[in-house]
Each structure stands twice: as C-alpha cells, then as structure tokens.
PDB file of N, CA and C in Angstrom:
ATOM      1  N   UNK A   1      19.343 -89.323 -95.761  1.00  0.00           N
ATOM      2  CA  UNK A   1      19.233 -89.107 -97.198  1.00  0.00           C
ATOM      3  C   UNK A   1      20.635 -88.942 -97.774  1.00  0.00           C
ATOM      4  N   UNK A   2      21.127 -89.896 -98.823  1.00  0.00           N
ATOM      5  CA  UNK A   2      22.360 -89.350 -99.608  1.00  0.00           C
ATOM      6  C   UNK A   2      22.302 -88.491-100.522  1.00  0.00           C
ATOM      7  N   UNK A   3      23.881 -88.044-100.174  1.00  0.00           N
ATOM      8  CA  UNK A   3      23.803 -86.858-101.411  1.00  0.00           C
ATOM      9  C   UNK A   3      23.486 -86.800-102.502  1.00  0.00           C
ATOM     10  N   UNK A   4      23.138 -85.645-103.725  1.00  0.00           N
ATOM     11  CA  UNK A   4      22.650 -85.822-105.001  1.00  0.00           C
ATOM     12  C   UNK A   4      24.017 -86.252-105.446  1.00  0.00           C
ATOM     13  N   UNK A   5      23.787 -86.697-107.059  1.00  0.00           N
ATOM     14  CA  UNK A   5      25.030 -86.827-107.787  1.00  0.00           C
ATOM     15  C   UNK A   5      25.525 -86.140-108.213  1.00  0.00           C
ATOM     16  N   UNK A   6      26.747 -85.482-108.020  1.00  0.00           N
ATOM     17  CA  UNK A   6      27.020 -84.052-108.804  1.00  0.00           C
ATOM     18  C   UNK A   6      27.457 -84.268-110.305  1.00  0.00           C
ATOM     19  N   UNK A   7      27.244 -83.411-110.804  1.00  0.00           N
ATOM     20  CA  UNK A   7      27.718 -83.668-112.536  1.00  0.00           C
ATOM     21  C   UNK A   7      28.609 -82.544-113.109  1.00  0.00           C
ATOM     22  N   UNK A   8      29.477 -82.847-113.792  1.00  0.00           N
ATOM     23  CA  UNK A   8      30.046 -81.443-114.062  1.00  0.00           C
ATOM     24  C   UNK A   8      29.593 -81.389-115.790  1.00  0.00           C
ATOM     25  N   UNK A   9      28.895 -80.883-116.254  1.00  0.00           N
ATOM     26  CA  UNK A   9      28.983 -80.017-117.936  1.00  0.00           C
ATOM     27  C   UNK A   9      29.684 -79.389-118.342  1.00  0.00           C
ATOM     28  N   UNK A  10      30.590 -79.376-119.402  1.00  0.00           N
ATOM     29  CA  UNK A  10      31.092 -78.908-120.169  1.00  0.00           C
ATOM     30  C   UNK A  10      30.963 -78.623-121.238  1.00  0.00           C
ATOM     31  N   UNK A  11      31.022 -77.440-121.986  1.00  0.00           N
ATOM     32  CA  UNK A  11      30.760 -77.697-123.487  1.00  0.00           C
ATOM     33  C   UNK A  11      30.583 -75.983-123.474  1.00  0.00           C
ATOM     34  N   UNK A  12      31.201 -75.331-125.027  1.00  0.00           N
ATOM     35  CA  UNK A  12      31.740 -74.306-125.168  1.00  0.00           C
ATOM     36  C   UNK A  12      30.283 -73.934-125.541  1.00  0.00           C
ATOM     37  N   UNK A  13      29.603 -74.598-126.043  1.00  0.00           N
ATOM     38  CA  UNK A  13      28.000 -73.584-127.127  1.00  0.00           C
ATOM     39  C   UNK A  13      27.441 -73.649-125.521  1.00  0.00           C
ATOM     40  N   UNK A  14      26.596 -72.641-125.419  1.00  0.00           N
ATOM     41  CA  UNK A  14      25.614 -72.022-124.172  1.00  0.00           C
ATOM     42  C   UNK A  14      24.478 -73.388-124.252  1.00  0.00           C
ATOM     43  N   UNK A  15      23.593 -73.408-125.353  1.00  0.00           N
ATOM     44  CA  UNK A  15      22.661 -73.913-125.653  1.00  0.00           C
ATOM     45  C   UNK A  15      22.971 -75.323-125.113  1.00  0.00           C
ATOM     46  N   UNK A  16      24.065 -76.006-125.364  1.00  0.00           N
ATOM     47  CA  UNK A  16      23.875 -77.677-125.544  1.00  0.00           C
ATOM     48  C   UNK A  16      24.313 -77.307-123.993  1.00  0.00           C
ATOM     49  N   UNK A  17      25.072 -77.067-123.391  1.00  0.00           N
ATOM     50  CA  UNK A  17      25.610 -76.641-121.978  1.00  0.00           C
ATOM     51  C   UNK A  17      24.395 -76.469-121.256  1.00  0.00           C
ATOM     52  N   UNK A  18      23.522 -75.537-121.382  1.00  0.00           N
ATOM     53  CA  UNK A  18      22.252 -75.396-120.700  1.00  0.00           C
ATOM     54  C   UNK A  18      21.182 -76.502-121.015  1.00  0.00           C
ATOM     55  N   UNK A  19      20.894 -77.043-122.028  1.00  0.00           N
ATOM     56  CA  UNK A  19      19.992 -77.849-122.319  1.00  0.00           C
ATOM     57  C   UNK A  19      20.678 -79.532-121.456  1.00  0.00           C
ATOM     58  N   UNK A  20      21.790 -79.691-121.563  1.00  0.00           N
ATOM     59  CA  UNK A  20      21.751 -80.804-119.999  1.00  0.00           C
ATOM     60  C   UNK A  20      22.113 -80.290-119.126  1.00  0.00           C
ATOM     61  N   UNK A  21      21.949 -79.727-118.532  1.00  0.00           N
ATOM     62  CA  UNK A  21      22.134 -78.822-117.234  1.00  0.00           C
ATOM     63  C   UNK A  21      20.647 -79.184-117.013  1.00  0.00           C
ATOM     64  N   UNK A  22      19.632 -78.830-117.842  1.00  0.00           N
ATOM     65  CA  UNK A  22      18.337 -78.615-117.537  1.00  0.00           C
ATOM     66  C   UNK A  22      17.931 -80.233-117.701  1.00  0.00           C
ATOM     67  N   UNK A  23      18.028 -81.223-118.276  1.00  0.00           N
ATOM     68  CA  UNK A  23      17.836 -82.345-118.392  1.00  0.00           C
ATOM     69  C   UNK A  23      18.363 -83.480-117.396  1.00  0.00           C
ATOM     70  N   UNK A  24      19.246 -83.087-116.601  1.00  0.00           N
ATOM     71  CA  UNK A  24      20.233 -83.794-115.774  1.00  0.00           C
ATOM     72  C   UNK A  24      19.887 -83.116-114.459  1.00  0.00           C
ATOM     73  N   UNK A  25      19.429 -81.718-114.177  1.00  0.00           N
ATOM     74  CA  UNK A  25      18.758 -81.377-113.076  1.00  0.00           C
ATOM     75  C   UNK A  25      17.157 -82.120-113.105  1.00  0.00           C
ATOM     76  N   UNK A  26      16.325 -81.981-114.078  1.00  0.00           N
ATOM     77  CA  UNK A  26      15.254 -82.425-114.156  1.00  0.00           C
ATOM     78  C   UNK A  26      15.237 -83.967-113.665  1.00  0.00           C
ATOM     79  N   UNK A  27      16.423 -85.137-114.087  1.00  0.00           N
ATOM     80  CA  UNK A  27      16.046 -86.488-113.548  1.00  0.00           C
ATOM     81  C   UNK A  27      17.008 -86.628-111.911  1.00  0.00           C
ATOM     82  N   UNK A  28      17.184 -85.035-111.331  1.00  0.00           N
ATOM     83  CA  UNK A  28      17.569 -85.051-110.074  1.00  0.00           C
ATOM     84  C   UNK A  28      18.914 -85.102-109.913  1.00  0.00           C
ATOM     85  N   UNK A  29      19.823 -84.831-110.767  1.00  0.00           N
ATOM     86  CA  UNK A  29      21.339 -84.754-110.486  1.00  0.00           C
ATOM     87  C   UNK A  29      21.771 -83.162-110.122  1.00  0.00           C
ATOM     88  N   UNK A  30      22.768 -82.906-109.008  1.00  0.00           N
ATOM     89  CA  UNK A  30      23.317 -81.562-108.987  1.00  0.00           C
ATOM     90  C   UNK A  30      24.049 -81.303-110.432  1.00  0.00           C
ATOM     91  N   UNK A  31      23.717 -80.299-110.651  1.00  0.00           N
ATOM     92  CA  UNK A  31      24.626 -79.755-112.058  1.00  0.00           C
ATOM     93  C   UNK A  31      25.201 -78.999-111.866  1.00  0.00           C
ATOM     94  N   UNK A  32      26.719 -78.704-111.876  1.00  0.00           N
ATOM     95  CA  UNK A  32      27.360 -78.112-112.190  1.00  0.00           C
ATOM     96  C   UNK A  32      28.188 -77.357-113.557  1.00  0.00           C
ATOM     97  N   UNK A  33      28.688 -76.337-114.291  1.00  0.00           N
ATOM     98  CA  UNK A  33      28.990 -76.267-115.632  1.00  0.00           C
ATOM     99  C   UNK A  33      30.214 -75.770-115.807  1.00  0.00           C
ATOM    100  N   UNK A  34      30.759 -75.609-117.152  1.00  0.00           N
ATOM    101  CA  UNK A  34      32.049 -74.887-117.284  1.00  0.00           C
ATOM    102  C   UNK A  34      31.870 -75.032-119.132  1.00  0.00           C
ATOM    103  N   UNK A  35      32.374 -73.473-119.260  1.00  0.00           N
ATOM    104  CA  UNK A  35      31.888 -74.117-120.557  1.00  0.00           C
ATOM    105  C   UNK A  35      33.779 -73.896-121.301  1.00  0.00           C
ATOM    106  N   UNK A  36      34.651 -74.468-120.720  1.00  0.00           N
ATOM    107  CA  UNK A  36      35.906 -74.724-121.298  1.00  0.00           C
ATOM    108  C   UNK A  36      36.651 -75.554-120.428  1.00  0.00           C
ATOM    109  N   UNK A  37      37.536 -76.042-121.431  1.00  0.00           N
ATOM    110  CA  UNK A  37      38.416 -76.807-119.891  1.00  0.00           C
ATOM    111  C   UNK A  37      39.051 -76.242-118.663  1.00  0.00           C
ATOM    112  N   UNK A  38      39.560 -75.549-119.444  1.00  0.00           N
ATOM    113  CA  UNK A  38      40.342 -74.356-117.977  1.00  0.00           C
ATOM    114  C   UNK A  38      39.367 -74.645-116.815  1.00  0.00           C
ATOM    115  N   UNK A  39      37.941 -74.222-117.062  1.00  0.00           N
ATOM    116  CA  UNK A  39      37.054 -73.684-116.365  1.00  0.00           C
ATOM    117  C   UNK A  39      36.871 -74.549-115.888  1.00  0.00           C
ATOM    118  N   UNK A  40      36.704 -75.978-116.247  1.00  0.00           N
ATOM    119  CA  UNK A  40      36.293 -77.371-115.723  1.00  0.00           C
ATOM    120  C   UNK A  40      37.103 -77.393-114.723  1.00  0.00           C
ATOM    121  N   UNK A  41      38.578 -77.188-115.470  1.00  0.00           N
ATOM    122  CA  UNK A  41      39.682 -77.967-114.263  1.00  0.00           C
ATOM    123  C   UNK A  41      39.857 -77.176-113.065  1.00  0.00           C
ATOM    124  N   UNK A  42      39.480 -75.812-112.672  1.00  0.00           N
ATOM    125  CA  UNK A  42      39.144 -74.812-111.720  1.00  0.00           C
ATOM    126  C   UNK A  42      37.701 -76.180-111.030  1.00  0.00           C
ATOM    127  N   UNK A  43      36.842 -76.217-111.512  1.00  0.00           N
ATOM    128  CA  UNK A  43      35.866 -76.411-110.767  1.00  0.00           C
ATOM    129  C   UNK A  43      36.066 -77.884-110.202  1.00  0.00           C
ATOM    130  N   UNK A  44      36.806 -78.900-110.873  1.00  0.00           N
ATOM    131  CA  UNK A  44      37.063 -79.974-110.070  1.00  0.00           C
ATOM    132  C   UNK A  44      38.473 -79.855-108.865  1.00  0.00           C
ATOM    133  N   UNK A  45      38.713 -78.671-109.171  1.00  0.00           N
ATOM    134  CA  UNK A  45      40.146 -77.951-108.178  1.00  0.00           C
ATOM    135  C   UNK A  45      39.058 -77.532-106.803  1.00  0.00           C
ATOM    136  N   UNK A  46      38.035 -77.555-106.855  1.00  0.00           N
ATOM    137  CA  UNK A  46      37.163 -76.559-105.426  1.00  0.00           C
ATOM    138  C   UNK A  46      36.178 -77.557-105.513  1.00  0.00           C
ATOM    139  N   UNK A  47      35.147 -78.401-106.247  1.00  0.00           N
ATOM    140  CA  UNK A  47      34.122 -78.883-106.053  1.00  0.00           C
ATOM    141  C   UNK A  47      33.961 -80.642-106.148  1.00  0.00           C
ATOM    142  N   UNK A  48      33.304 -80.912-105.777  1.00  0.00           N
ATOM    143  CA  UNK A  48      33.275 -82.558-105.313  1.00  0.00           C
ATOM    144  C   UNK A  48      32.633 -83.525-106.290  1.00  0.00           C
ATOM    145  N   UNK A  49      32.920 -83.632-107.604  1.00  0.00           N
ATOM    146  CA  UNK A  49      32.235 -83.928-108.759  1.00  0.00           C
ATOM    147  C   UNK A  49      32.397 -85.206-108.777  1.00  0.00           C
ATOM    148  N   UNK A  50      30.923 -85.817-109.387  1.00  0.00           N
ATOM    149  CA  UNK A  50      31.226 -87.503-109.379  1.00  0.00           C
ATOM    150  C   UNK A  50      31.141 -88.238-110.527  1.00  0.00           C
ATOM    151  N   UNK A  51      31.018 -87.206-111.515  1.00  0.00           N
ATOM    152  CA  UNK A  51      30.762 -87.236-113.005  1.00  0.00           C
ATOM    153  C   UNK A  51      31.023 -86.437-114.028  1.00  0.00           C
ATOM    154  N   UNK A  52      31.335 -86.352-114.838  1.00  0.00           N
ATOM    155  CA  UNK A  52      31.823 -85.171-116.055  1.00  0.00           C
ATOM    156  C   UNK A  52      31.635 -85.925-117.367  1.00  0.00           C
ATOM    157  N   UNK A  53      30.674 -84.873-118.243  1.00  0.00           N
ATOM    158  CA  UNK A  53      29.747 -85.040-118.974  1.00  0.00           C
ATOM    159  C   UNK A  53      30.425 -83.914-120.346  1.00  0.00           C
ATOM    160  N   UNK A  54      31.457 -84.451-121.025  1.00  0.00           N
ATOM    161  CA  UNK A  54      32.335 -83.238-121.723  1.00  0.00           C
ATOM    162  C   UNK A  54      32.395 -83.385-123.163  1.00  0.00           C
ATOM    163  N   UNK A  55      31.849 -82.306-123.776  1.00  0.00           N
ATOM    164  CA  UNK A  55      32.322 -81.748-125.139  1.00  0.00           C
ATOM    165  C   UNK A  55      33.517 -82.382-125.779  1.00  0.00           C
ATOM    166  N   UNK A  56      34.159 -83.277-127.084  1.00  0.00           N
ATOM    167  CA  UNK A  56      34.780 -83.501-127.452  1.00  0.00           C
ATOM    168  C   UNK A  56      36.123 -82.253-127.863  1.00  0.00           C
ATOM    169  N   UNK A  57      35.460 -81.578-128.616  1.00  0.00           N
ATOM    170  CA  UNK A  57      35.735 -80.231-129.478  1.00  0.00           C
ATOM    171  C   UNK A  57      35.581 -79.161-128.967  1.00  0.00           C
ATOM    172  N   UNK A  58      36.571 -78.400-128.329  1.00  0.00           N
ATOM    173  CA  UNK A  58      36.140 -76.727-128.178  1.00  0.00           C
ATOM    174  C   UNK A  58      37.121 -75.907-128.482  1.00  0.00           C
ATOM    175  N   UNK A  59      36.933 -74.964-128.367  1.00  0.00           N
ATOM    176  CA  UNK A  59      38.798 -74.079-129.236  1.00  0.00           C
ATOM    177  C   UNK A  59      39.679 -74.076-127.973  1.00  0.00           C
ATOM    178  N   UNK A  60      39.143 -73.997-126.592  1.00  0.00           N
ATOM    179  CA  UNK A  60      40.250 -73.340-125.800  1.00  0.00           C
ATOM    180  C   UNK A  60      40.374 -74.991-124.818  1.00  0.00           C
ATOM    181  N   UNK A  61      41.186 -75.962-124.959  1.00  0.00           N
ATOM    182  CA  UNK A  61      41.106 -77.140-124.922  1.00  0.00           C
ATOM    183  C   UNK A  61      40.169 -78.456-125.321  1.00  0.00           C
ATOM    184  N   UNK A  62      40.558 -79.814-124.879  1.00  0.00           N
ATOM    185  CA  UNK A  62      39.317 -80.751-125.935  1.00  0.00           C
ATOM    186  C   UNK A  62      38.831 -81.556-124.662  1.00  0.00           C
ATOM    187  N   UNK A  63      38.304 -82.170-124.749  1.00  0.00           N
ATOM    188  CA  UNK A  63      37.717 -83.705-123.636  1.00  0.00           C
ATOM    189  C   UNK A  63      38.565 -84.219-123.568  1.00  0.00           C
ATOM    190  N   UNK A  64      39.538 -84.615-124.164  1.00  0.00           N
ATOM    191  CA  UNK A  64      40.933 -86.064-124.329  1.00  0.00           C
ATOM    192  C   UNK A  64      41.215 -85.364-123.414  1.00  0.00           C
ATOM    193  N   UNK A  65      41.914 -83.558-123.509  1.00  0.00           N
ATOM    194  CA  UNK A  65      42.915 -83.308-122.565  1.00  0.00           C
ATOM    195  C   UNK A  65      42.025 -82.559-120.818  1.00  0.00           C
ATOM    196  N   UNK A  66      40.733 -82.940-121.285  1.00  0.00           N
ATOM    197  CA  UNK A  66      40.072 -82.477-119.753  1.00  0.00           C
ATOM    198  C   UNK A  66      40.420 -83.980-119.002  1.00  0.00           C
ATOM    199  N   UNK A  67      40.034 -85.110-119.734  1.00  0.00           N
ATOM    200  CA  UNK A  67      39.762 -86.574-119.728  1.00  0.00           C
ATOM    201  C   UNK A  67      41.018 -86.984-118.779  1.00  0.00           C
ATOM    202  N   UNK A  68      42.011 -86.670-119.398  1.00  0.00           N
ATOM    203  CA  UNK A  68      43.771 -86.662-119.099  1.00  0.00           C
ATOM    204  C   UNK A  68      43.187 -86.103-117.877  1.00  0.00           C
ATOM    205  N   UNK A  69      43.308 -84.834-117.722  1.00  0.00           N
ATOM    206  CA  UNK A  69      43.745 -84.265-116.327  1.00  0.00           C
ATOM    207  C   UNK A  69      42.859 -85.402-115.062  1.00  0.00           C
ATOM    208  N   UNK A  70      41.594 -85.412-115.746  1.00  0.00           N
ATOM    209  CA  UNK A  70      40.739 -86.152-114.479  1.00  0.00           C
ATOM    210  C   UNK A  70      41.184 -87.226-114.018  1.00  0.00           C
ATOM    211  N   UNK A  71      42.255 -88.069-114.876  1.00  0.00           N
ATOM    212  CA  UNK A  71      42.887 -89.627-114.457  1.00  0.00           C
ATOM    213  C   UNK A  71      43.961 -89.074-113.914  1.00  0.00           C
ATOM    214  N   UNK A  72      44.146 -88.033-113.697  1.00  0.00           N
ATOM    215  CA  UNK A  72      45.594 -87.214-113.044  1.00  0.00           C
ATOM    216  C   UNK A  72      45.367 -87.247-111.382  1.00  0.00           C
ATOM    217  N   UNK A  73      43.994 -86.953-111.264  1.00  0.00           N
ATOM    218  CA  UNK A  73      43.060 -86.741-109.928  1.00  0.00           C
ATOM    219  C   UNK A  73      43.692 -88.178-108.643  1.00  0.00           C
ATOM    220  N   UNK A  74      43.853 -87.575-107.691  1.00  0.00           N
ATOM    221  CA  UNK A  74      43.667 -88.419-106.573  1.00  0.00           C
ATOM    222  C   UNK A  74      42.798 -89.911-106.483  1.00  0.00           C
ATOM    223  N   UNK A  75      41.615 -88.802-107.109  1.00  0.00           N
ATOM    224  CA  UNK A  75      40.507 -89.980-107.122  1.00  0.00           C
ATOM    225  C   UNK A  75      39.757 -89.777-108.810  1.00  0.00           C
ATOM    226  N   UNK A  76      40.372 -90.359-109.297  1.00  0.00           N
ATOM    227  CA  UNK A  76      39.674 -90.347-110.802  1.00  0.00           C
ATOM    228  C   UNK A  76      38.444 -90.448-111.003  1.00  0.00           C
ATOM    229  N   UNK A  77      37.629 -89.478-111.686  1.00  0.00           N
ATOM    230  CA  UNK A  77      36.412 -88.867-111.877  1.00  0.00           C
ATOM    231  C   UNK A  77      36.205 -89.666-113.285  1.00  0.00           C
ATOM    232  N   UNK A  78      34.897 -90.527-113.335  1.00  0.00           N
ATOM    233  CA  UNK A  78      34.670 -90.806-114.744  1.00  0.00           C
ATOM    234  C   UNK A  78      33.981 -89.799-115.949  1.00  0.00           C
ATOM    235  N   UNK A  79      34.391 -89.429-116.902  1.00  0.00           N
ATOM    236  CA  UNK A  79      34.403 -88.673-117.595  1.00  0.00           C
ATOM    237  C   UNK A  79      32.970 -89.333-119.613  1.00  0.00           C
ATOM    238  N   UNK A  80      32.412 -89.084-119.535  1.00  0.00           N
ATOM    239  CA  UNK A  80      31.183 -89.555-120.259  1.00  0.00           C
ATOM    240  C   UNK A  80      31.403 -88.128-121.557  1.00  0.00           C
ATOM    241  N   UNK A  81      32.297 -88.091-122.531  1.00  0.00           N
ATOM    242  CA  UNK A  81      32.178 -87.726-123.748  1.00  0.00           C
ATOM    243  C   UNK A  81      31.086 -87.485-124.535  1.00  0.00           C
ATOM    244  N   UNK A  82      31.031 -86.522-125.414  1.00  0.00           N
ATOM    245  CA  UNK A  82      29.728 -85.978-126.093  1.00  0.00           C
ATOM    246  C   UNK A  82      30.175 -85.314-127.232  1.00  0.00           C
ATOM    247  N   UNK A  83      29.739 -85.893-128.846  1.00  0.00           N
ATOM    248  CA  UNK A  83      30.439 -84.754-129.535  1.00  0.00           C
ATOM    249  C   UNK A  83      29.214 -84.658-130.616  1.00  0.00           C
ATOM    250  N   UNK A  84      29.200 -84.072-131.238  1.00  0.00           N
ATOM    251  CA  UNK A  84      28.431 -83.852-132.566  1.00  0.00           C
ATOM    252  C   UNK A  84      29.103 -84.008-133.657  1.00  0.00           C
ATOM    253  N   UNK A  85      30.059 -84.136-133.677  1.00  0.00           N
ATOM    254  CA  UNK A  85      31.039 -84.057-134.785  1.00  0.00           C
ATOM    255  C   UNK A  85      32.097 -85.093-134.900  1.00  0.00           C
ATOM    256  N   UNK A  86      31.496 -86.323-133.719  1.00  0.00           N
ATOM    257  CA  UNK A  86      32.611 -87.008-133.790  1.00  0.00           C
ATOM    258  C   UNK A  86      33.047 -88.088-134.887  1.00  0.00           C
ATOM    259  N   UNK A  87      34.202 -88.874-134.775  1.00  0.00           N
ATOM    260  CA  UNK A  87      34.193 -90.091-136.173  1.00  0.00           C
ATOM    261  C   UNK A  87      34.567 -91.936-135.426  1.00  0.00           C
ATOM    262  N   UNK A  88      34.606 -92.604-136.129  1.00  0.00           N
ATOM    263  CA  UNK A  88      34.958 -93.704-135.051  1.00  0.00           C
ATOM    264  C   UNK A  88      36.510 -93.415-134.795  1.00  0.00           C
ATOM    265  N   UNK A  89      37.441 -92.930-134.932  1.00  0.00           N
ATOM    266  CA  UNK A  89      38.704 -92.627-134.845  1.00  0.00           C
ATOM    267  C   UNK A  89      38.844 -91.893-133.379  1.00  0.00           C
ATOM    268  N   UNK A  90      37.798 -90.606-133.566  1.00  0.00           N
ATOM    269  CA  UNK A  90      37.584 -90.297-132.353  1.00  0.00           C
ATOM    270  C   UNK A  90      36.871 -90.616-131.180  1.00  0.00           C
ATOM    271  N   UNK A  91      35.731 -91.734-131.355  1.00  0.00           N
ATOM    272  CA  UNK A  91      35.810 -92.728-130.143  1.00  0.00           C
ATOM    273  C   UNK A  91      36.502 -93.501-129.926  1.00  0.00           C
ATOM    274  N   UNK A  92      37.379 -94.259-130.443  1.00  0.00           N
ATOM    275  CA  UNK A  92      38.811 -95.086-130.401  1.00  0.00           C
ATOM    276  C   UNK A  92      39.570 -94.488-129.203  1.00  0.00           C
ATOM    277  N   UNK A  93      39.855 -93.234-129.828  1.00  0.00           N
ATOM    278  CA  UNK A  93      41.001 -92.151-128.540  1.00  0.00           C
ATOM    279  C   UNK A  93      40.205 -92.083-127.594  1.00  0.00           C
ATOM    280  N   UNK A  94      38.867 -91.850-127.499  1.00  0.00           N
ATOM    281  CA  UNK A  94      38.032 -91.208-126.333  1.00  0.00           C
ATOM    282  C   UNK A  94      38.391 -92.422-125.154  1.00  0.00           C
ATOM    283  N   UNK A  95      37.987 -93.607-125.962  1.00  0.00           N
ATOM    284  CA  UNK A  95      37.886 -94.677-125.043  1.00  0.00           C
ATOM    285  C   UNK A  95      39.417 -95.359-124.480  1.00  0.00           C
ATOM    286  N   UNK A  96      40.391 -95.368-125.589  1.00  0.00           N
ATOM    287  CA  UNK A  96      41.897 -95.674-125.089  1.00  0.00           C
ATOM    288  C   UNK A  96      42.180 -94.834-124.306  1.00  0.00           C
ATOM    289  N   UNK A  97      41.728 -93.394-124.234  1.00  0.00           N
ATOM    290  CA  UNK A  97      42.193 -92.251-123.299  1.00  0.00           C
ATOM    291  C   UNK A  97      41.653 -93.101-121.695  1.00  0.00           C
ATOM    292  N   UNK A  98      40.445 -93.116-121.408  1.00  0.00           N
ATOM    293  CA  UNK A  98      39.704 -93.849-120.429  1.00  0.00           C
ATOM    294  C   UNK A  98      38.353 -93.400-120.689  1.00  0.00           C
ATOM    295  N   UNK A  99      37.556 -92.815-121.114  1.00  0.00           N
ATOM    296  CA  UNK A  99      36.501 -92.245-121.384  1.00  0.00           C
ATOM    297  C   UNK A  99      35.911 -93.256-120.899  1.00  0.00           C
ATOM    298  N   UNK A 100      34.647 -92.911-119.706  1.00  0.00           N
ATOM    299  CA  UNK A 100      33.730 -93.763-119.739  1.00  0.00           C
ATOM    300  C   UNK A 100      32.819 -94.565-120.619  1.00  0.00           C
ATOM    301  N   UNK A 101      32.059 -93.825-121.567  1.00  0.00           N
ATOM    302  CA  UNK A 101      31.753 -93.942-122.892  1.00  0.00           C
ATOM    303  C   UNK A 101      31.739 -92.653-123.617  1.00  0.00           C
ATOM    304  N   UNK A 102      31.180 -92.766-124.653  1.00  0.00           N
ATOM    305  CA  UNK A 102      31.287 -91.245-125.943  1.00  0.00           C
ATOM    306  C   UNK A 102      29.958 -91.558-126.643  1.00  0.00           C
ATOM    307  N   UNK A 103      28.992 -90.109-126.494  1.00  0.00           N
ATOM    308  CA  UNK A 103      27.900 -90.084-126.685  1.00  0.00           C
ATOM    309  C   UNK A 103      28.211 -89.481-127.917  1.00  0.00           C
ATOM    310  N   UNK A 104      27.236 -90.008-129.349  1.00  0.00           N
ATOM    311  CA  UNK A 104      27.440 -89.278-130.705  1.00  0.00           C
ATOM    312  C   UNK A 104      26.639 -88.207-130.877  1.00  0.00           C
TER     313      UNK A 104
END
C-alpha cells in the first residue's frame, strides 16, 4: 500500500484552516496545518509534505513569501494558493512566483 498524500494547510482564520483539513482528510489525504508561515516553514523543516494548500493574505507573512521559501527546498513542494480576497494582479504574482494554481 502507498503512502497517503500529505498536505500541508495554511491559513491564519481557524475556520477556513479546519474546514479543509476536514475536507481533504475526508477524500483521504494526510493533513497537516499551520496557521502562519513561520509555522508552515517549521513544519516543512521536520515533515515530508507533498503539497501545500496556502492562504494568500495573513498578517504574520503571505503565500508569495511561503511559495518563495518552498522553491528554496531541495525538492520543491508544489504550493496551490487560496485567497478570498484576491484580484487578477494577484494571481499574475501567484503564478510568476511558481504557484501551482490560485484558488479564488
């Protein structure tokens, strides 16, 4: 049997953080969370992530600069953007950054 897919979540509100946590465990992916970058970049520093699922907008760093660090990685982690607030300006950057895609 292969391993599950691990996922990492990000995102500063509890609610949207837990609600795919719970949606992304439900269609069988490991979930993992962080709800800031710091916290992210700790957890891809110790854990084996094969996906990151990140908040555009949060006060204590953004996705561009989680996005950045992950193409920094040995083995670059694709990174799948999420904002509520975003504009086409800011999928432009998401995607020139490398963003896998950017969910509105």
């Amino acid at each position: 049997m292969s391993p599950l897919t691990r996922v990492l979540v990000v995102d500063d509100e509890d609610y949207v953080r837990e609600s795919l946590q719970e949606m992304l465990a439900g269609e069988g992916f490991e979930v993992l969370s962080a709800s800031d970058a710091g916290e992210a970049a700790r957890v891809l520093g110790e854990e084996r992530v094969d996906v990151v699922v990140s908040d555009l907008r949060m006060p204590s760093g953004d996705g561009l600069e989680l996005l950045a660090a992950t193409r920094q990685r040995e083995v670059p982690v694709p990174v799948i953007v999420v904002t509520g607030v975003g504009s086409v300006a800011d999928a432009v950057e998401a995607m020139r950054a490398g963003a896998f895609d950017l969910l509105q």
